[in-house]
Protein backbone atom coordinates (compact mmCIF):
# COMPACT_ATOMS: atom_id res chain seq x y z
CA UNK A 1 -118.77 207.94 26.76
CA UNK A 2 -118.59 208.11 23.04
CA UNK A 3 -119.95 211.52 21.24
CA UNK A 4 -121.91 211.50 18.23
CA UNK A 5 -119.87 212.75 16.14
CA UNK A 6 -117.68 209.40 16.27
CA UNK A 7 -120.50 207.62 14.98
CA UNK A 8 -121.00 206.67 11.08
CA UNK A 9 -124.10 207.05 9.34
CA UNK A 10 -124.57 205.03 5.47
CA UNK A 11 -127.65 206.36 3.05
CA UNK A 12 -128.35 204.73 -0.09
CA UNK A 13 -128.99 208.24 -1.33
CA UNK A 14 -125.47 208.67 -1.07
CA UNK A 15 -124.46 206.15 -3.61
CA UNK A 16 -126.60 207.94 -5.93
CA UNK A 17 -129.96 205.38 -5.43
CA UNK A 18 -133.50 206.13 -5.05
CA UNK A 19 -133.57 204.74 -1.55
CA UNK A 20 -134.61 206.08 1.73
CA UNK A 21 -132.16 203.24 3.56
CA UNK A 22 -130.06 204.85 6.09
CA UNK A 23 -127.92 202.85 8.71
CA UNK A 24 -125.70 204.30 11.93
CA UNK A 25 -122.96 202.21 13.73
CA UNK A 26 -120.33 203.36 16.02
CA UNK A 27 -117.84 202.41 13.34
CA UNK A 28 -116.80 201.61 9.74
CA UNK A 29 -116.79 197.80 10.48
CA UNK A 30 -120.03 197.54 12.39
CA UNK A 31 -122.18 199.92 9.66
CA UNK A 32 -120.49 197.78 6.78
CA UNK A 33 -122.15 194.76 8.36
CA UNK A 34 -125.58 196.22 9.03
CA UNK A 35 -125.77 197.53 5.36
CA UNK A 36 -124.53 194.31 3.69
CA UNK A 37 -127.76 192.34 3.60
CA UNK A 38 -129.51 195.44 2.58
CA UNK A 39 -127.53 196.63 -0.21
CA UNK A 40 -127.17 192.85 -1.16
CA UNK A 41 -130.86 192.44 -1.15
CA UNK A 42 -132.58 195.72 -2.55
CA UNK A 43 -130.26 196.79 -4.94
CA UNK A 44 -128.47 193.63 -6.03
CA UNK A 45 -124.84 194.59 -5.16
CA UNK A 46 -122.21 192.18 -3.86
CA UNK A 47 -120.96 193.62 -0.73
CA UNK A 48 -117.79 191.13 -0.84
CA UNK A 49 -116.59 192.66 -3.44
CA UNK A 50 -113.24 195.36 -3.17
CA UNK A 51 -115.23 198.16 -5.44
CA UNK A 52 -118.85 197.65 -3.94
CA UNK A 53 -117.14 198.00 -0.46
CA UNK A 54 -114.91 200.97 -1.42
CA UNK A 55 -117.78 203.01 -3.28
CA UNK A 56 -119.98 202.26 0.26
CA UNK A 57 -117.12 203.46 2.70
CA UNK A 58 -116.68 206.39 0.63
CA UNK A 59 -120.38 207.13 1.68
CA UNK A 60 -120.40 206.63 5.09
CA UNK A 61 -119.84 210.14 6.71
């Protein structure tokens, strides 16, 4: 059984927007794809591209 801490939680308030958005996964890979429509979609950011990605994996915690 996996603990909580091992999960990863994404907030748009992380990336410095004025969004209440927040997303949990039990990893990287699986929050990545639960955020990319949103972030694609509310705040007009290409989650394909290498910086977008980088600057949301550096706020996942």
């Amino acid at each position: 059984m996996k603990s909580m801490q091992e999960q990863k939680t994404f907030r748009c308030k992380d990336l410095g927007l004025e969004c209440e958005f927040e997303e949990k996964a039990e990893n990287e890979n699986e929050l990545m794809k639960r955020i990319e429509g949103h972030v694609q979609t509310a705040h007009q950011m290409n989650p394909q591209e290498p910086e977008t990605q980088e600057k949301i994996r550096k706020a996942m915690k």
